[in-house]
C-alpha atoms as a PDB file:
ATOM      1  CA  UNK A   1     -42.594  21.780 -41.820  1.00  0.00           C
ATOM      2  CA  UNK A   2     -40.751  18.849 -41.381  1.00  0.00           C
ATOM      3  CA  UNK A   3     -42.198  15.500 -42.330  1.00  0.00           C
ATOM      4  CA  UNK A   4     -41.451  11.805 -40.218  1.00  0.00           C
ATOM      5  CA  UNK A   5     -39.565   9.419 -42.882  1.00  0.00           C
ATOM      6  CA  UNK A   6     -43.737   7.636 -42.983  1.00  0.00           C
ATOM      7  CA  UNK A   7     -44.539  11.183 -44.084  1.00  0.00           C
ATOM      8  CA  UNK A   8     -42.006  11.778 -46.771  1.00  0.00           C
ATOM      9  CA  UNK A   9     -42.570   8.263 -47.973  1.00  0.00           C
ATOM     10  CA  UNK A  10     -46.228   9.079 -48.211  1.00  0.00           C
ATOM     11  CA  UNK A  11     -45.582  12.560 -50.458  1.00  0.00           C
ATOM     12  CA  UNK A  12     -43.910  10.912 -52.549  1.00  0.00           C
ATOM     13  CA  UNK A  13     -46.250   8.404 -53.432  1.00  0.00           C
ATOM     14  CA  UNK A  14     -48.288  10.883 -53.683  1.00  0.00           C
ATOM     15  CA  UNK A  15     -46.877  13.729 -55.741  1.00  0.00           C
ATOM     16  CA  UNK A  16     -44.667  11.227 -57.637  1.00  0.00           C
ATOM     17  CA  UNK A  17     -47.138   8.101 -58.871  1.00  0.00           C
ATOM     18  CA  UNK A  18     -46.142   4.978 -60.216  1.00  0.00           C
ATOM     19  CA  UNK A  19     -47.738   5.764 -63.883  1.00  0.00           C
ATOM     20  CA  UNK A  20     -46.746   7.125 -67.190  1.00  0.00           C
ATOM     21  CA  UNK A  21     -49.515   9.543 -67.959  1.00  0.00           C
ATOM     22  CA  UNK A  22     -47.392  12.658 -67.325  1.00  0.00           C
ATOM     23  CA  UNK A  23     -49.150  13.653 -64.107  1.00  0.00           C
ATOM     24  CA  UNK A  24     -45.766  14.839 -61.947  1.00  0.00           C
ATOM     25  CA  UNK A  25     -45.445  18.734 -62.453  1.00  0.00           C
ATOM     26  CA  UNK A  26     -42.106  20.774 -61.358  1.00  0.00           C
ATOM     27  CA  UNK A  27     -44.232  21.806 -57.844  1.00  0.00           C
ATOM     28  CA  UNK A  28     -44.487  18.252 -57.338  1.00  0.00           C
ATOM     29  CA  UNK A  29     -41.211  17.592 -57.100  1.00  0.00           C
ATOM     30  CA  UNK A  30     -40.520  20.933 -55.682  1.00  0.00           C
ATOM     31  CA  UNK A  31     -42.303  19.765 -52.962  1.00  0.00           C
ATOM     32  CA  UNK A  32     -40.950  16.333 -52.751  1.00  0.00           C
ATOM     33  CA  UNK A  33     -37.273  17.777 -52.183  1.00  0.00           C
ATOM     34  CA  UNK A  34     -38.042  20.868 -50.436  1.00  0.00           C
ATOM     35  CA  UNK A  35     -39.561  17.922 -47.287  1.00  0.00           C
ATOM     36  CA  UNK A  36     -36.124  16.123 -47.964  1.00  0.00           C
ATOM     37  CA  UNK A  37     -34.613  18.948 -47.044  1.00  0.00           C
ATOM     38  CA  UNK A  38     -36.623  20.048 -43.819  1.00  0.00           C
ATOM     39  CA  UNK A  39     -36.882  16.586 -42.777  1.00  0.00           C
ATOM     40  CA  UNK A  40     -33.320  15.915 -42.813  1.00  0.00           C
ATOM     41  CA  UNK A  41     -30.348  16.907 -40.186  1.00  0.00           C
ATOM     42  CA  UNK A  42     -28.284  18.783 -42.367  1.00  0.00           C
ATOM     43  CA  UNK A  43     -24.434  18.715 -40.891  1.00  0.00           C
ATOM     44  CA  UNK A  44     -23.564  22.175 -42.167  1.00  0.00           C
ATOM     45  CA  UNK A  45     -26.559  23.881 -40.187  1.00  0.00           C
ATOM     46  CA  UNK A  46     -25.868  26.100 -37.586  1.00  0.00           C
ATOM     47  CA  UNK A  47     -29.125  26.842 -35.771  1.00  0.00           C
ATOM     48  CA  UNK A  48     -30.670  24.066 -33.501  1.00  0.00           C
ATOM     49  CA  UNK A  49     -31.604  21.274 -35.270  1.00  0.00           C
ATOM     50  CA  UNK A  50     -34.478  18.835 -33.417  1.00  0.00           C
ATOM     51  CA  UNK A  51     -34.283  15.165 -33.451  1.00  0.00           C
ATOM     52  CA  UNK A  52     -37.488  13.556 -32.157  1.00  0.00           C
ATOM     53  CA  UNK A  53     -38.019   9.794 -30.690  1.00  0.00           C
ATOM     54  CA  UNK A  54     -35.342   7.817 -29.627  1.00  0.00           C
ATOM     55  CA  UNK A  55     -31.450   7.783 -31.708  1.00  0.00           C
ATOM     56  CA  UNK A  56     -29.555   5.134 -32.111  1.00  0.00           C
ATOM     57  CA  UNK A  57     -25.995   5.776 -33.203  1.00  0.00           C
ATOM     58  CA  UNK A  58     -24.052   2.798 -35.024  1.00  0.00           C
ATOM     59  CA  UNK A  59     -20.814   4.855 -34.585  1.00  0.00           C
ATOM     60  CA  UNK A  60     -19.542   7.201 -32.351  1.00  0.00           C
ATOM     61  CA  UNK A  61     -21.150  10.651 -31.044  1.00  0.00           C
ATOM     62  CA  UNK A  62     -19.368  13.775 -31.625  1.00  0.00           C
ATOM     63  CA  UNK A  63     -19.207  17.460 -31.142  1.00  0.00           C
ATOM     64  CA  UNK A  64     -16.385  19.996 -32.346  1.00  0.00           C
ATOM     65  CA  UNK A  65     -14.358  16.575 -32.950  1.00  0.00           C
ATOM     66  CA  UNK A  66     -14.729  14.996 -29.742  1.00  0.00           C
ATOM     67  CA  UNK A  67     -16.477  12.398 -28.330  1.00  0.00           C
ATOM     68  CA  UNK A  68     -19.712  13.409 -26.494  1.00  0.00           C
ATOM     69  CA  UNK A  69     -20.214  11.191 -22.987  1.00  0.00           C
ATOM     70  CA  UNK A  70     -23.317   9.090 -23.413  1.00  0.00           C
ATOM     71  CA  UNK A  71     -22.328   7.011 -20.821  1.00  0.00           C
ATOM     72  CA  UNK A  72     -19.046   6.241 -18.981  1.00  0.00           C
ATOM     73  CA  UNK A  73     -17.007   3.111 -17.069  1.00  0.00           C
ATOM     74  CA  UNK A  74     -13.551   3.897 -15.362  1.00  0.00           C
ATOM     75  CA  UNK A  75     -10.724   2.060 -15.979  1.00  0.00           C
ATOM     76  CA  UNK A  76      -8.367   2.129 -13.696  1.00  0.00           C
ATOM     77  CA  UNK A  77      -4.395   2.986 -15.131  1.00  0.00           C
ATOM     78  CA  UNK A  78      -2.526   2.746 -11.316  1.00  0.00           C
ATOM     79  CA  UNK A  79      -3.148   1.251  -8.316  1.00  0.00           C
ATOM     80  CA  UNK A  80      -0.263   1.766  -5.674  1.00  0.00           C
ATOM     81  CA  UNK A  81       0.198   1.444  -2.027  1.00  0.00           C
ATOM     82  CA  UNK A  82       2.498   2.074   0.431  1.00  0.00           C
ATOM     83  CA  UNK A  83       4.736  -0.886   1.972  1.00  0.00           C
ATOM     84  CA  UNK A  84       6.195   1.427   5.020  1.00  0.00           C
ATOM     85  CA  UNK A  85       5.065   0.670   8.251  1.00  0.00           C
ATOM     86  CA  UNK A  86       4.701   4.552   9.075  1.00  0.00           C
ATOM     87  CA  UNK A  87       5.296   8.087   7.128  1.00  0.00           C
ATOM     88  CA  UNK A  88       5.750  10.448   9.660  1.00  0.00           C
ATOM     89  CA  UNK A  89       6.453  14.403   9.502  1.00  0.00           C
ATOM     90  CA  UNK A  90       9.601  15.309  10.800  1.00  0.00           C
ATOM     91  CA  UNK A  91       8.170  18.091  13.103  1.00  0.00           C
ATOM     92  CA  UNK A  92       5.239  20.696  13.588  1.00  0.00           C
ATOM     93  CA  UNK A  93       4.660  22.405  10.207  1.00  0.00           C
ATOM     94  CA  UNK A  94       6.530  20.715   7.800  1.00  0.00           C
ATOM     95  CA  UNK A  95       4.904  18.877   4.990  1.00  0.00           C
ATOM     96  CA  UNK A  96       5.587  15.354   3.682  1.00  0.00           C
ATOM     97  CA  UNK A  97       4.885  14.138   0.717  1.00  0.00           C
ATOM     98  CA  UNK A  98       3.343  10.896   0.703  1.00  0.00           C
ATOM     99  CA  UNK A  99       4.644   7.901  -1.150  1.00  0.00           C
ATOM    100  CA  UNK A 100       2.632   5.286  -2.699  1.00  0.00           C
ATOM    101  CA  UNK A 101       4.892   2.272  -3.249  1.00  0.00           C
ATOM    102  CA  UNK A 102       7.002   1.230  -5.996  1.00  0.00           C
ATOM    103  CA  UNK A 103       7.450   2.888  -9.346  1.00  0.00           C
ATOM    104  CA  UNK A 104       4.901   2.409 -12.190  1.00  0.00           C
ATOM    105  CA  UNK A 105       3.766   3.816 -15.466  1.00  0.00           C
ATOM    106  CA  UNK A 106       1.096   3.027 -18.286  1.00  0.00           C
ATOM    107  CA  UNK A 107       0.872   4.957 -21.263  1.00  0.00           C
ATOM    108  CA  UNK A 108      -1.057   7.956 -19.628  1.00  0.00           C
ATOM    109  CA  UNK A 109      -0.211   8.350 -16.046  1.00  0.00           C
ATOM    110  CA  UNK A 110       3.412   7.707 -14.096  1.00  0.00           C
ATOM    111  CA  UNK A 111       4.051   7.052 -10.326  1.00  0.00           C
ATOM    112  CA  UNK A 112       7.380   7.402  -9.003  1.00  0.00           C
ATOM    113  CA  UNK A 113       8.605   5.927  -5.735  1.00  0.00           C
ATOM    114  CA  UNK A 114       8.417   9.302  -3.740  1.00  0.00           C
ATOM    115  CA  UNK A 115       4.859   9.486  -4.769  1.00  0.00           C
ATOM    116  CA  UNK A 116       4.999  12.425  -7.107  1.00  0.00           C
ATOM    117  CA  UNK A 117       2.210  11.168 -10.446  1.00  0.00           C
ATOM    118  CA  UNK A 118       3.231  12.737 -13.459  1.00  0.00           C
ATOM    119  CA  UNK A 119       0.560  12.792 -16.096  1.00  0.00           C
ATOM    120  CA  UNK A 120       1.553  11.913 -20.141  1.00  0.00           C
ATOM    121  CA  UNK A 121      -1.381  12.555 -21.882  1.00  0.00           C
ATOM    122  CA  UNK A 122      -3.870  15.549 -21.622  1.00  0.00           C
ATOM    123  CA  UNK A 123      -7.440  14.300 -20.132  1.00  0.00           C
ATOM    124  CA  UNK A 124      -9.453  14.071 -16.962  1.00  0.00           C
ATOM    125  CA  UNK A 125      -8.615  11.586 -14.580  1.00  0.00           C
ATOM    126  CA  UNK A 126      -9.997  10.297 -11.343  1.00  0.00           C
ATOM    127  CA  UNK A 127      -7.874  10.378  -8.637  1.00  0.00           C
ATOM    128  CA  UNK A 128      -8.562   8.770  -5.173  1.00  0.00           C
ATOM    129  CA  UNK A 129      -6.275   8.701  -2.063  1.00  0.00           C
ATOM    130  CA  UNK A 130      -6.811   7.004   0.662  1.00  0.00           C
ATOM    131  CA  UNK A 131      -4.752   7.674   3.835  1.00  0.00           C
ATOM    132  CA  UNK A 132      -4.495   6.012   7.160  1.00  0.00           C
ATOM    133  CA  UNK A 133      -3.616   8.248   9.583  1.00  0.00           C
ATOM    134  CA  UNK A 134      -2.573   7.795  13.389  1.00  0.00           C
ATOM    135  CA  UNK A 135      -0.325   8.293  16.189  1.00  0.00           C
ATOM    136  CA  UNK A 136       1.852   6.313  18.804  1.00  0.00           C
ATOM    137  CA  UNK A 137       2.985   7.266  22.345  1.00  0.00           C
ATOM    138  CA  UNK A 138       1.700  11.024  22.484  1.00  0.00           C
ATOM    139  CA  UNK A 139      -0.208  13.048  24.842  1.00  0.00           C
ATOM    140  CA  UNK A 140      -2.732  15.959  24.053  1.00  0.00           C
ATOM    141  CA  UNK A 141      -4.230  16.407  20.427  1.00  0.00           C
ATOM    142  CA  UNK A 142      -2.517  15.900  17.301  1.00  0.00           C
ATOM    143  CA  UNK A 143      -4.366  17.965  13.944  1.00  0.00           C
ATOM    144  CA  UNK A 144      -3.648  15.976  10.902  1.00  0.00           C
ATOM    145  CA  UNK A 145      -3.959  18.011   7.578  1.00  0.00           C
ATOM    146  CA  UNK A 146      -3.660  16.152   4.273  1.00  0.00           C
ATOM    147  CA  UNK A 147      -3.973  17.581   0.494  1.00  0.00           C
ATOM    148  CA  UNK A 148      -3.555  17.246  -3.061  1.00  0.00           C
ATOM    149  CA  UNK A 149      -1.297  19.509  -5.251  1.00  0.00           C
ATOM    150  CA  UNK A 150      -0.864  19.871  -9.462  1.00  0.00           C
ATOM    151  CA  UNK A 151       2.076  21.602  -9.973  1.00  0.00           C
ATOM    152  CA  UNK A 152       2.602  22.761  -6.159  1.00  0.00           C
ATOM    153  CA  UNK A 153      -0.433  24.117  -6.217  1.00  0.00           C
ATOM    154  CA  UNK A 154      -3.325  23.035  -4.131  1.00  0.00           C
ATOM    155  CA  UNK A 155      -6.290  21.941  -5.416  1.00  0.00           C
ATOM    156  CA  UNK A 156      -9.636  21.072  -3.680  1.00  0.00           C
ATOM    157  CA  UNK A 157      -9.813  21.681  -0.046  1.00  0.00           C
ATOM    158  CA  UNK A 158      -7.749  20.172   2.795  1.00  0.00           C
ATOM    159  CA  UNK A 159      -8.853  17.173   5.200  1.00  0.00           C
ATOM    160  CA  UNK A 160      -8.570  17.145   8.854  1.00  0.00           C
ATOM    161  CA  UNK A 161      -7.837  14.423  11.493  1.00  0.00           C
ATOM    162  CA  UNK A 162      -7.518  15.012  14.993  1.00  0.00           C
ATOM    163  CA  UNK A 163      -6.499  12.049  16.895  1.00  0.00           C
ATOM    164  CA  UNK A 164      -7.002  12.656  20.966  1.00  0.00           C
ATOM    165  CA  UNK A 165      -5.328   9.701  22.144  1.00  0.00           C
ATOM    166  CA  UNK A 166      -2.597   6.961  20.866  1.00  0.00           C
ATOM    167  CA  UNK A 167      -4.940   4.424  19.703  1.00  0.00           C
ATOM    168  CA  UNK A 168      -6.849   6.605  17.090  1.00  0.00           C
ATOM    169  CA  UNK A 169      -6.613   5.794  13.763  1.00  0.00           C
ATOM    170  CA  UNK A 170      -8.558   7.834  11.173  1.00  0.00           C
ATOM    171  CA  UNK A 171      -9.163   6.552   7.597  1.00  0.00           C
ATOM    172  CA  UNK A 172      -9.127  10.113   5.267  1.00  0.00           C
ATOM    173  CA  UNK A 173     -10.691   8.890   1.634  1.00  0.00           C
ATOM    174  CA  UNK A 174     -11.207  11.092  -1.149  1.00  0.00           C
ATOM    175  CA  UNK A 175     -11.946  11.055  -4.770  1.00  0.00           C
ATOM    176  CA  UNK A 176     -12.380  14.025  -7.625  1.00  0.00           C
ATOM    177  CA  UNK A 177     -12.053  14.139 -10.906  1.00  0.00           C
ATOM    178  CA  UNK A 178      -8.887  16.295 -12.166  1.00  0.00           C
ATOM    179  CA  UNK A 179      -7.971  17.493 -15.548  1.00  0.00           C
ATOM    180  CA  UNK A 180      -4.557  16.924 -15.978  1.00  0.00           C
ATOM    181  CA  UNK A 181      -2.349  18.240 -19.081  1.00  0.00           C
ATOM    182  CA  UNK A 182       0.435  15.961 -20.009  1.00  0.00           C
ATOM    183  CA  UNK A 183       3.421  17.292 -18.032  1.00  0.00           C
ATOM    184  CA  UNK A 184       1.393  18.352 -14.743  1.00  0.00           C
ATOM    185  CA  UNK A 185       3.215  16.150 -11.623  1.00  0.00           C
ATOM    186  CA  UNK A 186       0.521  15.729  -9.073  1.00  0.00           C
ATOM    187  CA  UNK A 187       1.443  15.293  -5.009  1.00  0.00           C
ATOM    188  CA  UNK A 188       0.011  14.814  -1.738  1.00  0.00           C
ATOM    189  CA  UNK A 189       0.687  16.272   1.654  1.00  0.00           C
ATOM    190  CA  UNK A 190       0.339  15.541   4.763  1.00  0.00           C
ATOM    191  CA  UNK A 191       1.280  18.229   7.975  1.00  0.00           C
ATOM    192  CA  UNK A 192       1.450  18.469  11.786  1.00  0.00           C
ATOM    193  CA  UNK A 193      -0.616  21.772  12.334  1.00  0.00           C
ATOM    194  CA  UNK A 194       1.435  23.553  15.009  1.00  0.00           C
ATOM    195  CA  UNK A 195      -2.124  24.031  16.563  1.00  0.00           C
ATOM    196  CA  UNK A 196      -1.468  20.717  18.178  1.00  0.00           C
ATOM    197  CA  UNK A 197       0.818  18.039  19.527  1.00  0.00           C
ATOM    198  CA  UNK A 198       3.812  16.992  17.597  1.00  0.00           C
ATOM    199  CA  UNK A 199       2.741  13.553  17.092  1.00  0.00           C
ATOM    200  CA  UNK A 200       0.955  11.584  14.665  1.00  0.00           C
ATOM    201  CA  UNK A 201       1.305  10.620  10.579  1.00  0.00           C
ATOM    202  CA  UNK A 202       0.497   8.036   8.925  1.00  0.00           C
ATOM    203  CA  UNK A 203       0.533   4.179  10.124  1.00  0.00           C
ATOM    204  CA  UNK A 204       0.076   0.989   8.944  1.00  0.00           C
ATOM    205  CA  UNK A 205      -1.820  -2.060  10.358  1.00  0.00           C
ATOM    206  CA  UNK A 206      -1.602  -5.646  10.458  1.00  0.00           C
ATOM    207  CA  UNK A 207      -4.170  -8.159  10.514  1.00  0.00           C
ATOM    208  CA  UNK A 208      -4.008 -10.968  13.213  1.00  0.00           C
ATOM    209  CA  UNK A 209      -5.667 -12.777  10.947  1.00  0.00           C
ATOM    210  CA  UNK A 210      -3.515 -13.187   7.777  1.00  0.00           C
ATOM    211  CA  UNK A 211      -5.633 -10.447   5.979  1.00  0.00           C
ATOM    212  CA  UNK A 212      -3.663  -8.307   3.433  1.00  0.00           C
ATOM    213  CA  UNK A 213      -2.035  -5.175   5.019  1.00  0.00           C
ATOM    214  CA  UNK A 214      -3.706  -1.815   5.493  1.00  0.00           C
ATOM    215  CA  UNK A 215      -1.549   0.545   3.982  1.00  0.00           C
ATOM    216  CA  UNK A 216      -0.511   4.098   5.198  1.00  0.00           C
ATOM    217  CA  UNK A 217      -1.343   5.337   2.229  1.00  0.00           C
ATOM    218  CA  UNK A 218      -3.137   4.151  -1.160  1.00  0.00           C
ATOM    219  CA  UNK A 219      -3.855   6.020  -4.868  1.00  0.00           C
ATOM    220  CA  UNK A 220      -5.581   4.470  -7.339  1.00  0.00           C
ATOM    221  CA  UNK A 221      -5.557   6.801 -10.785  1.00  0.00           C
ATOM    222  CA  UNK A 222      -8.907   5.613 -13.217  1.00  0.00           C
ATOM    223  CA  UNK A 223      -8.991   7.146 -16.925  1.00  0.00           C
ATOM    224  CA  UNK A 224     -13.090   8.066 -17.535  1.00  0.00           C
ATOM    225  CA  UNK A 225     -13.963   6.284 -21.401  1.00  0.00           C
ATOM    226  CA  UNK A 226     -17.190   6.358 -23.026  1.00  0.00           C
ATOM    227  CA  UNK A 227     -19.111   3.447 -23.935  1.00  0.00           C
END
């Protein structure tokens, strides 16, 4: 059974006095080491080991050579906007992919200028995109579909807009957390379901007030580290 470090402490004082009279037999110390060994977390053990009471770890935390999530911070790696004044489909069911600005790169994530993220090294990233999405001049209902691709493959569901009149605007924000192997080019779409008007994209807005600029579109791209 295995012993607290008090309890080992105490069996040895115990089996192993502080004397010279020949008292400590082999059992004794049989004993002594045998608890050493119970007591202990051995590294080369496969069955489940118990740790009881707090832990405090002075490095880091490990299992099958990497890094086990204790806690987490993001940090984010791009943040990119768009500086158009509008991104608009070209017609009823024909994507676009959305742009985010001007070109930039860190050591794990790129972002072109047509929007297309290309990812250098293999992890999980958190990805949000933030669209503003309107119309100007049109009658009826316009449906508004946006969406992420890896690869030119969708992932996640799809988000909707439908915009009823020329003044709507609809903010469409959304955050997950992708794993992303180095090579993978993620995109986002955005389509005119032929379902309704042939109208609407995405808009920017000006402040009248000197505030900074609402984009059409943002993406900011966070890397998730321990701490």
């Amino acid at each position: 059974m295995a012993l607290t470090k008090a309890g080992i402490f105490a069996l040895i004082a115990g089996n192993i006095p502080d004397n010279s009279a020949g008292e400590v037999s082999p059992s004794d110390v049989r004993e002594v080491a045998t608890q050493n060994a119970d007591s202990a977390l051995n590294v080369l053990e496969t069955a489940t080991q118990t740790v009881a009471g707090n832990t405090n770890f002075t490095g880091g935390l490990k299992s099958l050579g990497e890094e086990v999530l204790t806690d987490v911070s993001e940090i984010d790696l791009i943040r990119g906007y768009s500086l158009a004044a509008t991104q608009l489909p070209t017609g009823l069911g024909v994507p676009l992919q959305v742009e985010f600005g001007v070109a930039q790169a860190d050591e794990h994530i790129s972002l072109a200028s047509n929007g297309a993220v290309t990812c250098l090294i293999t992890k999980t990233y958190a990805v949000r995109v933030k669209l503003q999405i309107g119309r100007s001049g049109a009658s009826g209902t316009s449906i508004v579909f946006a969406r992420i691709l890896v690869n030119g493959a969708q992932v996640g569901v799809s988000q909707l807009s439908k915009l009823s009149s020329a003044d709507n605007v609809t903010a469409l924000d959304s955050r997950v957390l992708l794993p992303l192997t180095a090579g993978d080019v993620l995109t986002v779409q955005i389509i005119r379901d032929s379902s309704g008007t042939n109208f609407g994209g995405l808009y920017a807005a000006t402040s009248s007030h000197g505030w900074v600029l609402a984009p059409t579109a943002l993406l900011v791209i966070s890397d998730i580290e321990p701490v």
